[in-house]
C-alpha atoms as a PDB file:
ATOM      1  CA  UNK A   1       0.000   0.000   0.000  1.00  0.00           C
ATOM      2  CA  UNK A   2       0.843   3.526  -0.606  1.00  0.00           C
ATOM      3  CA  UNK A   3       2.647   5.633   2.551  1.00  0.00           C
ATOM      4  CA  UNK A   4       0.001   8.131   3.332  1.00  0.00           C
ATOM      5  CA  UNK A   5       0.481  11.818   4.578  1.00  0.00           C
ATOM      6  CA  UNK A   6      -1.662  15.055   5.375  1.00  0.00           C
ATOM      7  CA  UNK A   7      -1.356  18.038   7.959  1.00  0.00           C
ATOM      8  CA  UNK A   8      -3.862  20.529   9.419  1.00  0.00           C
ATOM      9  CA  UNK A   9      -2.804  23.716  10.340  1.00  0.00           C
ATOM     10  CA  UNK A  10      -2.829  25.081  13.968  1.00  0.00           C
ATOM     11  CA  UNK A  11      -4.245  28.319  13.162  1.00  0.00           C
ATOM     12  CA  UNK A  12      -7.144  27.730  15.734  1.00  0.00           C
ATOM     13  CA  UNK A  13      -8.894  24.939  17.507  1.00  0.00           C
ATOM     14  CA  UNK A  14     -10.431  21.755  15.239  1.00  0.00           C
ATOM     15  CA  UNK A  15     -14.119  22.719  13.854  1.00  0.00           C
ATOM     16  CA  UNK A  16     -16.418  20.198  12.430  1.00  0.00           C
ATOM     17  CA  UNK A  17     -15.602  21.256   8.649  1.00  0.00           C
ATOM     18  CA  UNK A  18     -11.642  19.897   9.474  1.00  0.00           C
ATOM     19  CA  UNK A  19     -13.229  16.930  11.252  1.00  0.00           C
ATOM     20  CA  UNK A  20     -15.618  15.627   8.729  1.00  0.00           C
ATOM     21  CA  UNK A  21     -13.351  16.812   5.653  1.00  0.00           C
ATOM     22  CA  UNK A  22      -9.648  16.082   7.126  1.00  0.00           C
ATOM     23  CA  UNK A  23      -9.433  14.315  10.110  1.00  0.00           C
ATOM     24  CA  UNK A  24     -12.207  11.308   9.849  1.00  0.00           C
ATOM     25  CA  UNK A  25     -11.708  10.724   6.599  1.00  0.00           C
ATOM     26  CA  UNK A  26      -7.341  10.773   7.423  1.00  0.00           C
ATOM     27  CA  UNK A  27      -7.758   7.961  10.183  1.00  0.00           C
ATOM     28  CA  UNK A  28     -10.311   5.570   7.846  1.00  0.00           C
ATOM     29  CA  UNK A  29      -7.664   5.728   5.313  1.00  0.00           C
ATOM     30  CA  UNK A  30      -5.608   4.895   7.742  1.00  0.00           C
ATOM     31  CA  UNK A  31      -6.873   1.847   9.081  1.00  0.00           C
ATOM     32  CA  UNK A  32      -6.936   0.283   5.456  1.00  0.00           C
ATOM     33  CA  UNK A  33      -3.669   0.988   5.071  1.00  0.00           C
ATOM     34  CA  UNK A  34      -0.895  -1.727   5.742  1.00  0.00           C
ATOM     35  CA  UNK A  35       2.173   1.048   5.022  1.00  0.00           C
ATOM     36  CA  UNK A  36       3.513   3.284   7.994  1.00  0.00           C
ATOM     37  CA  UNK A  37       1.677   6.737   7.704  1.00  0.00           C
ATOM     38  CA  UNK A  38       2.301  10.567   8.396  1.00  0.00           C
ATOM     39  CA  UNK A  39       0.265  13.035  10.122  1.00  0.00           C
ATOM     40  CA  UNK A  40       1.589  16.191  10.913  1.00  0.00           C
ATOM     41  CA  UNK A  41       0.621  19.532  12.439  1.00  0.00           C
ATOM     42  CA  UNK A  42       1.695  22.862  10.529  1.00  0.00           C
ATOM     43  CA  UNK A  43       2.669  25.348  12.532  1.00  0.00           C
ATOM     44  CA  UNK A  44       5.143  26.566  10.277  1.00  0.00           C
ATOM     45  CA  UNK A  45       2.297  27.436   7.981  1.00  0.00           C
ATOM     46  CA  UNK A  46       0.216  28.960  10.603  1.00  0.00           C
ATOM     47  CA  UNK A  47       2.698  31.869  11.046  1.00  0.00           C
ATOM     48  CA  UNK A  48       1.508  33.167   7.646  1.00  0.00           C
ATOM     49  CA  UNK A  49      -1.595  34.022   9.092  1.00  0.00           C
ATOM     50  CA  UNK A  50      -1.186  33.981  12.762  1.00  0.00           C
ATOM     51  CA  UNK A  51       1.683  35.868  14.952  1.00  0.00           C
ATOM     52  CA  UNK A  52       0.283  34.773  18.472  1.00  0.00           C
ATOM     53  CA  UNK A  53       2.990  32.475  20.252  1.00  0.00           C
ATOM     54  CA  UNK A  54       0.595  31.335  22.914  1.00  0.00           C
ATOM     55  CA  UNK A  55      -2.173  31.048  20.606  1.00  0.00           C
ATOM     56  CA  UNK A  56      -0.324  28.820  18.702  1.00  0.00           C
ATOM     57  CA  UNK A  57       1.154  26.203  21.262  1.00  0.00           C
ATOM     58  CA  UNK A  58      -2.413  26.114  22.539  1.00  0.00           C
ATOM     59  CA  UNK A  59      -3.793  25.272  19.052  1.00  0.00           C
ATOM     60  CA  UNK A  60      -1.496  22.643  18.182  1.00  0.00           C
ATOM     61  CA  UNK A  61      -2.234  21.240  21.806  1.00  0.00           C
ATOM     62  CA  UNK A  62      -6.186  21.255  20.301  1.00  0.00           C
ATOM     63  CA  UNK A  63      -5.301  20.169  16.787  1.00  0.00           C
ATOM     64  CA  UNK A  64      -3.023  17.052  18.278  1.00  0.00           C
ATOM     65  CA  UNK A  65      -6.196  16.218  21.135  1.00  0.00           C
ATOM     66  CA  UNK A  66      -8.625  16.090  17.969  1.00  0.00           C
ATOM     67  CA  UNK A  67      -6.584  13.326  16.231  1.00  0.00           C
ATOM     68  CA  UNK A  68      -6.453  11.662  19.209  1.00  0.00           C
ATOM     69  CA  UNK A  69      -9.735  12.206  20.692  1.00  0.00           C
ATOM     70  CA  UNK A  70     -10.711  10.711  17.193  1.00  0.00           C
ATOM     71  CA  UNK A  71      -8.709   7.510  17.310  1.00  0.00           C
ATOM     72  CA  UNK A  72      -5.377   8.253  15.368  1.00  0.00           C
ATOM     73  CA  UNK A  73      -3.540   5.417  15.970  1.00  0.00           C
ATOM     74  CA  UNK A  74       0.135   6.431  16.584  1.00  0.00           C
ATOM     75  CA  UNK A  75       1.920   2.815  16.289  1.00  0.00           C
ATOM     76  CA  UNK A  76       0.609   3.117  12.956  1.00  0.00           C
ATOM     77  CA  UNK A  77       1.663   6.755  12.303  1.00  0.00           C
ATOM     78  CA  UNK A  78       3.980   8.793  12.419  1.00  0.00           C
ATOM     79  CA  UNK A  79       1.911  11.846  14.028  1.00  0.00           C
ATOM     80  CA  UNK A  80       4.506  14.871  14.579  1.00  0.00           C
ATOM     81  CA  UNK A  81       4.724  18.753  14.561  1.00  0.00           C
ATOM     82  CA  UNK A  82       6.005  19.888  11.688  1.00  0.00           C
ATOM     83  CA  UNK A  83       8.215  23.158  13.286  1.00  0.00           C
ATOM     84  CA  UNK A  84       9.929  20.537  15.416  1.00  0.00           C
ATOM     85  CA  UNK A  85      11.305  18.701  12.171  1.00  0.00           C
ATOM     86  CA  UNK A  86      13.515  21.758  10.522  1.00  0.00           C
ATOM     87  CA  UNK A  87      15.088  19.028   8.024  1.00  0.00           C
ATOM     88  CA  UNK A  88      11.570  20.340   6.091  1.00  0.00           C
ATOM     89  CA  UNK A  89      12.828  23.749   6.317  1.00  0.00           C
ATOM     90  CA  UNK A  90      16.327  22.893   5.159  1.00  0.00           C
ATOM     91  CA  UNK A  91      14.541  20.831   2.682  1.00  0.00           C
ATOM     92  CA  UNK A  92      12.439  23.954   1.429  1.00  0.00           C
ATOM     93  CA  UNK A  93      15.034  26.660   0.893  1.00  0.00           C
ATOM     94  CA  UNK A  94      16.918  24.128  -1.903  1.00  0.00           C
ATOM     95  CA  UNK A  95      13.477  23.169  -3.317  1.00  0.00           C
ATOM     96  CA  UNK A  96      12.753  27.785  -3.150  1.00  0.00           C
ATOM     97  CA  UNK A  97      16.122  26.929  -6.031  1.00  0.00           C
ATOM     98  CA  UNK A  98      14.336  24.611  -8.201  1.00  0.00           C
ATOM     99  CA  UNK A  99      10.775  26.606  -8.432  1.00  0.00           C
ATOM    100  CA  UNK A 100       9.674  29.450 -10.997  1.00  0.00           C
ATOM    101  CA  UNK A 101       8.381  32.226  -9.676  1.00  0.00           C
ATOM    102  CA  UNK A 102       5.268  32.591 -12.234  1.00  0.00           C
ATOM    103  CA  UNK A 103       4.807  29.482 -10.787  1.00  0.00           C
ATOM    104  CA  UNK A 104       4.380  30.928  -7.366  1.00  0.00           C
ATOM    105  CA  UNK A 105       2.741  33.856  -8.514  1.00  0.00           C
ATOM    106  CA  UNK A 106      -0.067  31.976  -9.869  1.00  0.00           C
ATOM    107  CA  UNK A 107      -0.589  29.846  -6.982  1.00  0.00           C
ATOM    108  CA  UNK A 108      -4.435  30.262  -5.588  1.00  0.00           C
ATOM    109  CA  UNK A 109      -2.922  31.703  -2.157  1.00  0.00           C
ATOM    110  CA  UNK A 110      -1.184  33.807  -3.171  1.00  0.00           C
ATOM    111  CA  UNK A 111      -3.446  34.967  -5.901  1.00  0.00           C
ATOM    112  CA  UNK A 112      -6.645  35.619  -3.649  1.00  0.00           C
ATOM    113  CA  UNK A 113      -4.617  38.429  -1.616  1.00  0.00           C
ATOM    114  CA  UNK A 114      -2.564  39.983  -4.250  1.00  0.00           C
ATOM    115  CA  UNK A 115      -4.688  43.499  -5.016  1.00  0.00           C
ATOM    116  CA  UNK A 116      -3.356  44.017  -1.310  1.00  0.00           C
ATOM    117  CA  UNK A 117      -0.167  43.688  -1.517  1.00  0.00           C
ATOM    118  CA  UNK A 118       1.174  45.196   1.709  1.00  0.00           C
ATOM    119  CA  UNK A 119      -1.107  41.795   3.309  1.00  0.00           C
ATOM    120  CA  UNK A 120       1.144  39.551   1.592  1.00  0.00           C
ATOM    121  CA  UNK A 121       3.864  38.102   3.242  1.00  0.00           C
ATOM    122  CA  UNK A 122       7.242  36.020   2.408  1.00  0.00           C
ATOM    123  CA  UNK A 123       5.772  32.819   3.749  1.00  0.00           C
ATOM    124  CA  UNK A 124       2.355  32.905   2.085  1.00  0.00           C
ATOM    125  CA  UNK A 125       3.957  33.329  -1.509  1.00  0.00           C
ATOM    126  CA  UNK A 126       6.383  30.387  -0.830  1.00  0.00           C
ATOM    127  CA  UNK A 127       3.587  28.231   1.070  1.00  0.00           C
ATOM    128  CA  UNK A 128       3.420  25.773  -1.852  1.00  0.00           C
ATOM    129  CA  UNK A 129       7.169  25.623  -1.701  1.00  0.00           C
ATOM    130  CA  UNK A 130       6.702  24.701   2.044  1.00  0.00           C
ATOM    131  CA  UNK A 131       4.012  22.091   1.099  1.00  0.00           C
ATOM    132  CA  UNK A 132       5.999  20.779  -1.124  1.00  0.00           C
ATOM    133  CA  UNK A 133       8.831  19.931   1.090  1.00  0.00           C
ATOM    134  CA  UNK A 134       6.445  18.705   3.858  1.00  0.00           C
ATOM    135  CA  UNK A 135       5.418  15.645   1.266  1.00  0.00           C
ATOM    136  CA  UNK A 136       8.867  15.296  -0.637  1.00  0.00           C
ATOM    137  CA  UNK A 137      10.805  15.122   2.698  1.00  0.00           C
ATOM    138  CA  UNK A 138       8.892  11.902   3.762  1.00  0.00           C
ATOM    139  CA  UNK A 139       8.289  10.396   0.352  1.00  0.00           C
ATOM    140  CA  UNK A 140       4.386  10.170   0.647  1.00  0.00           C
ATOM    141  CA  UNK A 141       3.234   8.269  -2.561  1.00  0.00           C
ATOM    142  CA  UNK A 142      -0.450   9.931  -1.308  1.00  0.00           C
ATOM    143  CA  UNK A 143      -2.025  13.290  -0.117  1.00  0.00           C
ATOM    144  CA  UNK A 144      -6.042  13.437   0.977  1.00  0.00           C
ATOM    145  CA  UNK A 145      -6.495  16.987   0.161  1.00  0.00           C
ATOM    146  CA  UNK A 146      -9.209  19.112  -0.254  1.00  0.00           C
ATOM    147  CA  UNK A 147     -10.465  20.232  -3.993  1.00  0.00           C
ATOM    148  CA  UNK A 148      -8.603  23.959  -3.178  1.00  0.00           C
ATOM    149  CA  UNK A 149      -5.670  22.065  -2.222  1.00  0.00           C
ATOM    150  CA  UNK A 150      -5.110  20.348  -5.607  1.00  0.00           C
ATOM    151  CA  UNK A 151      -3.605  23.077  -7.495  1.00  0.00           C
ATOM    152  CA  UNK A 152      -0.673  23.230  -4.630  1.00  0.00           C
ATOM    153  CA  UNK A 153      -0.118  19.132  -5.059  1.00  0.00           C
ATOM    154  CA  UNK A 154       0.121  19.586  -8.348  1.00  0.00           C
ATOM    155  CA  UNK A 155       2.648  22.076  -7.974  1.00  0.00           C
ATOM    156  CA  UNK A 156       4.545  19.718  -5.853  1.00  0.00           C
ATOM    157  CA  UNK A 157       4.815  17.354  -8.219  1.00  0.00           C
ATOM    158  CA  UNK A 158       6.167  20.009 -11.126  1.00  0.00           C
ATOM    159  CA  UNK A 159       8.711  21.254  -8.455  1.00  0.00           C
ATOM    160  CA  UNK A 160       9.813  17.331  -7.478  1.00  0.00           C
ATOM    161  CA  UNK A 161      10.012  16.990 -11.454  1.00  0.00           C
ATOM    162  CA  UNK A 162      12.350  20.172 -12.245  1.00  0.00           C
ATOM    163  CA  UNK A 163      14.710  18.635  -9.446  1.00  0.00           C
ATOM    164  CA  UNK A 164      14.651  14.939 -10.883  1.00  0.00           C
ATOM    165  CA  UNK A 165      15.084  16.157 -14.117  1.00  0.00           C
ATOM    166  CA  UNK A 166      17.926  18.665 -13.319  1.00  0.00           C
ATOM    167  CA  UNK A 167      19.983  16.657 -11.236  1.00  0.00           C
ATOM    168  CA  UNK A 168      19.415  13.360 -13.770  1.00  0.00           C
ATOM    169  CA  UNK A 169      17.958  10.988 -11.053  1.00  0.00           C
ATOM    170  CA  UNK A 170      14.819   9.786  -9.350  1.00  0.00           C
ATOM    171  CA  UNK A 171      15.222  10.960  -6.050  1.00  0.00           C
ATOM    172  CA  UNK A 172      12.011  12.457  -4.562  1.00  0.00           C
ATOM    173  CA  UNK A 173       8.599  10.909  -4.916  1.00  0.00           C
ATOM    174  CA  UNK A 174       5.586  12.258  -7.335  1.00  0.00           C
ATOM    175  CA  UNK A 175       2.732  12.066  -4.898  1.00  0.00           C
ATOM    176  CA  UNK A 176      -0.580  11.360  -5.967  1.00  0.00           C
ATOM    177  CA  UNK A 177      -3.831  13.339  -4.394  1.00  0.00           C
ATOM    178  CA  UNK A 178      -6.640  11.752  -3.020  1.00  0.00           C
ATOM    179  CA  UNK A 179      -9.211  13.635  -3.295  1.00  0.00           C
ATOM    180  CA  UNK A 180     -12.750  11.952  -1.456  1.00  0.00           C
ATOM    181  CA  UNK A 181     -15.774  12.952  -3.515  1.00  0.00           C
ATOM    182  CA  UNK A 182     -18.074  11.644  -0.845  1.00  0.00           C
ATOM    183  CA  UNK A 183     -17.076  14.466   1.438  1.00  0.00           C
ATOM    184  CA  UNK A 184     -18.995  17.530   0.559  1.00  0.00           C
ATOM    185  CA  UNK A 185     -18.352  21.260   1.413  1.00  0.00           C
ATOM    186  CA  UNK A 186     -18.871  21.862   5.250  1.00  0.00           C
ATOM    187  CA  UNK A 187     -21.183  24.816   5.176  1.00  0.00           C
ATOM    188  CA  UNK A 188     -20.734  26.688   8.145  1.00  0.00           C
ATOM    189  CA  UNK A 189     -23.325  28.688  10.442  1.00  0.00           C
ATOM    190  CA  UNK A 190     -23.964  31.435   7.746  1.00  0.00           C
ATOM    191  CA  UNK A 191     -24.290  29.218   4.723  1.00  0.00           C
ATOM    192  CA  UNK A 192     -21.135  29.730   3.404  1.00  0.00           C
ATOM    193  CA  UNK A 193     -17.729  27.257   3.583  1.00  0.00           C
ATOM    194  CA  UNK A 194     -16.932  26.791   7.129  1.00  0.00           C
ATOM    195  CA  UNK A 195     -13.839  28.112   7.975  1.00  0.00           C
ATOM    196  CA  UNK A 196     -11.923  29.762  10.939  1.00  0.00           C
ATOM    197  CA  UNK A 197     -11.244  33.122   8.466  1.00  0.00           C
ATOM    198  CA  UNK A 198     -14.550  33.536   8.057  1.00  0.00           C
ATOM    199  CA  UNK A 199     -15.291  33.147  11.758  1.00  0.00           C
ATOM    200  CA  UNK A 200     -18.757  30.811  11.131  1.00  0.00           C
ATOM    201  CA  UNK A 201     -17.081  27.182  12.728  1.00  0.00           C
ATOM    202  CA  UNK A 202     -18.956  24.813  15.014  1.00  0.00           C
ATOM    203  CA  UNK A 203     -16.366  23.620  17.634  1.00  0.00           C
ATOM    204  CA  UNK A 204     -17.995  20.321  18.848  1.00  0.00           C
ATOM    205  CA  UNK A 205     -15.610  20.152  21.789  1.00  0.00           C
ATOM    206  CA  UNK A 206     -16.619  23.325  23.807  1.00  0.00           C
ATOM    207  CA  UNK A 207     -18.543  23.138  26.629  1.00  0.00           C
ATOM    208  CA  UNK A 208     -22.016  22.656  26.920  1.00  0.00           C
ATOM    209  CA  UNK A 209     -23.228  26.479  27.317  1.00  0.00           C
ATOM    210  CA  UNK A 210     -21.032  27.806  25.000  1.00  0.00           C
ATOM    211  CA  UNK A 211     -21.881  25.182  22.502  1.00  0.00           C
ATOM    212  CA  UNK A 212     -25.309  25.824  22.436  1.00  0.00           C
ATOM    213  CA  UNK A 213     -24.656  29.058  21.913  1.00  0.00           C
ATOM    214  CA  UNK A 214     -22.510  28.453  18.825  1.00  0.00           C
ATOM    215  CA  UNK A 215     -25.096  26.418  17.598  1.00  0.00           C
ATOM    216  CA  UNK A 216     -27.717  28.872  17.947  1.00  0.00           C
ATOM    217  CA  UNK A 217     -25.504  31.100  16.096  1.00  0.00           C
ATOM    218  CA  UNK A 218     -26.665  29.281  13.010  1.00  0.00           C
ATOM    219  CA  UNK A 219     -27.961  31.695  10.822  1.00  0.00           C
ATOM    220  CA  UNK A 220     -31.774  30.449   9.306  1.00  0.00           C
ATOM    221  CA  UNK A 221     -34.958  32.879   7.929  1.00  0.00           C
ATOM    222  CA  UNK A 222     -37.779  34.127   9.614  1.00  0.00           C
ATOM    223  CA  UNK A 223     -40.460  32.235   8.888  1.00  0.00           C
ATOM    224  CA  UNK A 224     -43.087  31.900  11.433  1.00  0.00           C
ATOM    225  CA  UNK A 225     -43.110  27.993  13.799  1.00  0.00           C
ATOM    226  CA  UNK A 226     -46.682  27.274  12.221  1.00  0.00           C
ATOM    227  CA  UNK A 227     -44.918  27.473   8.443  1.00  0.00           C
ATOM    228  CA  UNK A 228     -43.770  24.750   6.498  1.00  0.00           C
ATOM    229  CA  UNK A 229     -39.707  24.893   5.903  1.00  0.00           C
ATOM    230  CA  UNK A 230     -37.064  23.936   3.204  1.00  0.00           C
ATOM    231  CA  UNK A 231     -34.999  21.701   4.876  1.00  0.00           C
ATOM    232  CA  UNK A 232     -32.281  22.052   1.549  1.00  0.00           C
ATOM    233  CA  UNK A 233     -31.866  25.610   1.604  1.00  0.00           C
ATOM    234  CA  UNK A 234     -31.677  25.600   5.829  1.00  0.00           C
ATOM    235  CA  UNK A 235     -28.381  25.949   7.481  1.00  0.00           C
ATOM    236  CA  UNK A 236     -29.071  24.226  10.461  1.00  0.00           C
ATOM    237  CA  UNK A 237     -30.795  20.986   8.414  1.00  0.00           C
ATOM    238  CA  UNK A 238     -27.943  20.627   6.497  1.00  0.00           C
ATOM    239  CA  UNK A 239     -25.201  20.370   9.255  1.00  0.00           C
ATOM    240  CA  UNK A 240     -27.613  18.001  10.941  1.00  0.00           C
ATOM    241  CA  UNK A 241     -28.185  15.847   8.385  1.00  0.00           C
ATOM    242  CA  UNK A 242     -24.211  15.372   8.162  1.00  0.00           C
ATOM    243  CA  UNK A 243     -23.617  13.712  11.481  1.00  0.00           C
ATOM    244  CA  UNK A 244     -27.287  12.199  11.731  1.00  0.00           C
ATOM    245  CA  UNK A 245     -28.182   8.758  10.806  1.00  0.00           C
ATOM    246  CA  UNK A 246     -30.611   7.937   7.586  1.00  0.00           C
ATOM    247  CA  UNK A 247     -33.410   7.875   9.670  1.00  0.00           C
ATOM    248  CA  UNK A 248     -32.578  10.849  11.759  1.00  0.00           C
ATOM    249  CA  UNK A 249     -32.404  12.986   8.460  1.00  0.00           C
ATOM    250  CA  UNK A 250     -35.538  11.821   7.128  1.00  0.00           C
ATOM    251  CA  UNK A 251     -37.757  12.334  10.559  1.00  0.00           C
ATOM    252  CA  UNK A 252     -35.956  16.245  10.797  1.00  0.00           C
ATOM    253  CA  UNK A 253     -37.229  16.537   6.862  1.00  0.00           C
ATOM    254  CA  UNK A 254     -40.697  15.259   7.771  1.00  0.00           C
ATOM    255  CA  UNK A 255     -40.500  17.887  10.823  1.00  0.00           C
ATOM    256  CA  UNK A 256     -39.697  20.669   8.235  1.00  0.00           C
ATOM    257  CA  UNK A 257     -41.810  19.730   5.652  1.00  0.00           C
ATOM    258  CA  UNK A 258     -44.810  19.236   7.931  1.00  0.00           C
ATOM    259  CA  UNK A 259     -44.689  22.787   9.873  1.00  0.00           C
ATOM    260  CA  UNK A 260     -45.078  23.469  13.439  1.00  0.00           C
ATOM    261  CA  UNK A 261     -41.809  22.830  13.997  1.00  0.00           C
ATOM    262  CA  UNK A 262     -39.522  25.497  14.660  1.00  0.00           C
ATOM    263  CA  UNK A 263     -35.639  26.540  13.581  1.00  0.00           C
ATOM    264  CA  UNK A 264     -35.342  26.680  17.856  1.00  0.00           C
ATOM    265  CA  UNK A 265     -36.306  22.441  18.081  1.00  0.00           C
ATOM    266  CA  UNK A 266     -34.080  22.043  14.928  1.00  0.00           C
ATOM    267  CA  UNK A 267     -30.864  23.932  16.521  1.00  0.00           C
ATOM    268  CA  UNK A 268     -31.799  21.674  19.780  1.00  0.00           C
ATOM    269  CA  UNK A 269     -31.846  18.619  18.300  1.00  0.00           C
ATOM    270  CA  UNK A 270     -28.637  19.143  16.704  1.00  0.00           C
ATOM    271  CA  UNK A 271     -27.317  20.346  19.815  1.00  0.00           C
ATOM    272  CA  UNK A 272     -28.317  16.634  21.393  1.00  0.00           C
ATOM    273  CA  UNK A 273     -26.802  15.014  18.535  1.00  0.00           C
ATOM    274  CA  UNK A 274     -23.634  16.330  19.023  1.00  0.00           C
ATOM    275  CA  UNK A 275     -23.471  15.268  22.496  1.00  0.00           C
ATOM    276  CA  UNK A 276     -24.337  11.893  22.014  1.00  0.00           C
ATOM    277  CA  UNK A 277     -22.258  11.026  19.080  1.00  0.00           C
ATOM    278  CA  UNK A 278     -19.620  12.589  19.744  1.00  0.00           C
ATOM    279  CA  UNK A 279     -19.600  12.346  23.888  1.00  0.00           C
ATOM    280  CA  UNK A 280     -16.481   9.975  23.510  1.00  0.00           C
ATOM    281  CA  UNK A 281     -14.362  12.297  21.827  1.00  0.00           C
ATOM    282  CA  UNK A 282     -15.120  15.443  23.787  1.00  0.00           C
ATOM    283  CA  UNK A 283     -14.159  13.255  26.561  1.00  0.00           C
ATOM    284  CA  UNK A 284     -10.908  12.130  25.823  1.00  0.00           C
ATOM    285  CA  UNK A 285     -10.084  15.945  24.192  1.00  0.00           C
ATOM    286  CA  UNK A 286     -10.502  17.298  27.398  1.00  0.00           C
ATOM    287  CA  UNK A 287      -8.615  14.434  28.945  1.00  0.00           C
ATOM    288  CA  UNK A 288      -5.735  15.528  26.566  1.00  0.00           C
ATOM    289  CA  UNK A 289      -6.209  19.373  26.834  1.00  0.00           C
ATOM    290  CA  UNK A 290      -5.757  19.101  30.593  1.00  0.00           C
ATOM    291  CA  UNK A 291      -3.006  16.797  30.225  1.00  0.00           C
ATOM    292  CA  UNK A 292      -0.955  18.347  28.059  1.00  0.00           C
ATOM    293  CA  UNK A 293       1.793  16.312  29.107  1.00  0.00           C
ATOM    294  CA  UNK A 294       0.707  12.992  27.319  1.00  0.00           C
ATOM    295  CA  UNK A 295       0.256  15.093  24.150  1.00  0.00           C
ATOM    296  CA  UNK A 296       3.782  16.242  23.894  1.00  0.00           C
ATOM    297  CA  UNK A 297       4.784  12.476  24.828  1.00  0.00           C
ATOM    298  CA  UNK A 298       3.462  11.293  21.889  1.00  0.00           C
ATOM    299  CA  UNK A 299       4.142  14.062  19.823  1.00  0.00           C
ATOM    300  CA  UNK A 300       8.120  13.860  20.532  1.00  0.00           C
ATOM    301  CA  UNK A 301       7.885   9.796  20.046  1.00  0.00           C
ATOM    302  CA  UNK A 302       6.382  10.706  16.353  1.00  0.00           C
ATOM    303  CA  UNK A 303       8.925  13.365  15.899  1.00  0.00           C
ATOM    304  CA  UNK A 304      12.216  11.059  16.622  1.00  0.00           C
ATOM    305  CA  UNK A 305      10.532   8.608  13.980  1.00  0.00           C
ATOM    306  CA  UNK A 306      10.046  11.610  11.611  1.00  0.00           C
ATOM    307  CA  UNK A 307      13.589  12.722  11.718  1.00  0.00           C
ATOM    308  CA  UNK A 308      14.751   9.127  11.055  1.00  0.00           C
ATOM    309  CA  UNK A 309      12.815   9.228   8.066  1.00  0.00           C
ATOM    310  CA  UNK A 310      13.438  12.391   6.548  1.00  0.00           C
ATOM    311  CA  UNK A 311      17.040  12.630   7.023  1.00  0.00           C
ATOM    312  CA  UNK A 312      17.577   9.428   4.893  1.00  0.00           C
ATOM    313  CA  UNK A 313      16.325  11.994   1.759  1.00  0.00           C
ATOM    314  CA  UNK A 314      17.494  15.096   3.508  1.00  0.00           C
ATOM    315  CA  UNK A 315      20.872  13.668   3.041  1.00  0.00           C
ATOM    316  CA  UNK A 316      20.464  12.293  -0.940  1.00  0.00           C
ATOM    317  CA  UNK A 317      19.441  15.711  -1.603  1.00  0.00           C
ATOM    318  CA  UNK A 318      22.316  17.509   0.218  1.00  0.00           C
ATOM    319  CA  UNK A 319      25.018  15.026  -1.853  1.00  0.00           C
ATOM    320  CA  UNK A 320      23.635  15.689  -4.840  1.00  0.00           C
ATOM    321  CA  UNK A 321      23.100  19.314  -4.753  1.00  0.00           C
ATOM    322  CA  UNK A 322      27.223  19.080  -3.168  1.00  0.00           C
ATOM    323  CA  UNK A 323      26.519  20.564   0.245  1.00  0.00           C
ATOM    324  CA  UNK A 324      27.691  16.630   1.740  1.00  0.00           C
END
């Protein structure tokens, strides 16, 4: 089977959109996979965005409880932070040598912020070079990544071609992106993609108040209780009926459909079924967020293994490129 890698960045804490789109669908490949894999947290490519030292060790501390809380299994993976590896940053400046920079200019994240220049930064115009390296360091033969993410693994395969090709041998590994049609966009609480940027998240693992009160945040219209609803153009049904059973989905469209039922019963029920599927996990987050101390256990065990891997190319590279 094919060695397996992805990241998540620690630019805040785990939302359902990263758990449904990244991290479930990470740890199923997983478990069908016979070859070692790689999960990693990028906080390298939160300082793009994010400046916040504190913020940051706290939200890797919440982005490594998630994969946990969610069943990673670490003798099976390699499950690291990615700042505590700098062979990827070593690794990055010599592939910076090898890349175009029409290339870079064309890249979609760099592109979406350049009329304002002055919020463009270093980092976020080399990000794909920084990808790049993350996946060519380790020799991942596949990526899950997320329909905006393909342009950047594509890019990682031109820049692992250039350096084949220019230095006449087969050293780092094309990867190949795998890309899960099942998973849908995530809307978030106003309709739109859910994303920390756009502030409009559900965070599963917060407390009881203050998750009902992100979940009432969910933006719906004003029709009156007595009224019959769309369930498909409703915010509320639509996260619901991702985490809901068959059945589930189909009573909550009756509800809708039949009126006297308002957006309030629909925003509690969802509300319940958060808590009872995912009562596990929120459990053994917390257990992890208060005990930060087995996080950064298993964290530094993943990191020794990651070094021992990425040094064997680290060092191919280096001799080839006469720095060894």
């Amino acid at each position: 089977m094919a060695r397996v890698l992805t990241g998540i960045q620690s630019s805040g804490r785990p939302h359902l959109g990263n758990i449904l789109g990244a991290i479930v669908p990470a740890i199923e490949l997983i478990k069908q996979n016979n070859e070692e894999s790689f999960i990693f947290i990028a906080d390298f490519h939160s300082l793009t965005s994010s400046k916040n030292g504190a913020l940051r060790k706290e939200n890797t501390l919440a982005v490594a409880a998630a994969w946990l809380a969610f069943g990673l299994d670490i003798e099976k993976t390699v499950f690291y932070r990615q700042s505590r590896r700098p062979e990827v940053a070593e690794l990055t400046w010599y592939l910076s040598c090898f890349t175009p920079f029409p290339m870079l200019a064309n890249a979609h994240s760099f592109k979406d912020k350049s009329e304002r220049l002055s919020d463009v930064n270093a980092g976020l115009f080399t990000y794909p070079v920084l990808m790049s390296a993350d996946i060519l360091l380790y020799s991942a033969d596949l990526v899950p990544v997320g329909k905006d993410q393909l342009q950047h693994l594509e890019m990682c395969r031109d820049i692992a071609s250039a350096f084949n090709h220019q230095i006449g041998e087969e050293i780092l590994t094309l990867p190949e992106p795998r890309i899960s049609e099942e998973v849908k966009t995530i809307p978030g609480t106003d309709g739109q993609k859910m994303s920390k940027s756009y502030n409009n998240y559900i965070d599963i693992f917060l407390p009881e108040k203050a998750l009902k009160k992100n979940v009432n945040s969910i933006i719906t219209d004003s029709k009156e209780l007595e009224e019959p609803k769309d369930p498909d153009t409703c915010n509320v049904f639509k996260l619901y009926s991702l985490i809901a059973s068959p059945d589930q989905t189909a009573q909550m469209r009756k509800n809708y459909e039949g009126g006297n039922y308002g957006y309030g019963h629909a925003k509690k029920e969802f509300m319940e079924l958060i808590l009872e599927k995912y009562a596990d996990e929120r459990k053994t987050f917390d257990f992890f967020m208060n005990n930060p101390e087995e996080i950064e256990r298993k964290l530094a065990a993943g990191e020794e293994k990651a070094k021992a891997t990425g040094m064997v190319l680290l060092q191919k590279v280096r001799e080839k490129l006469g720095f060894a």
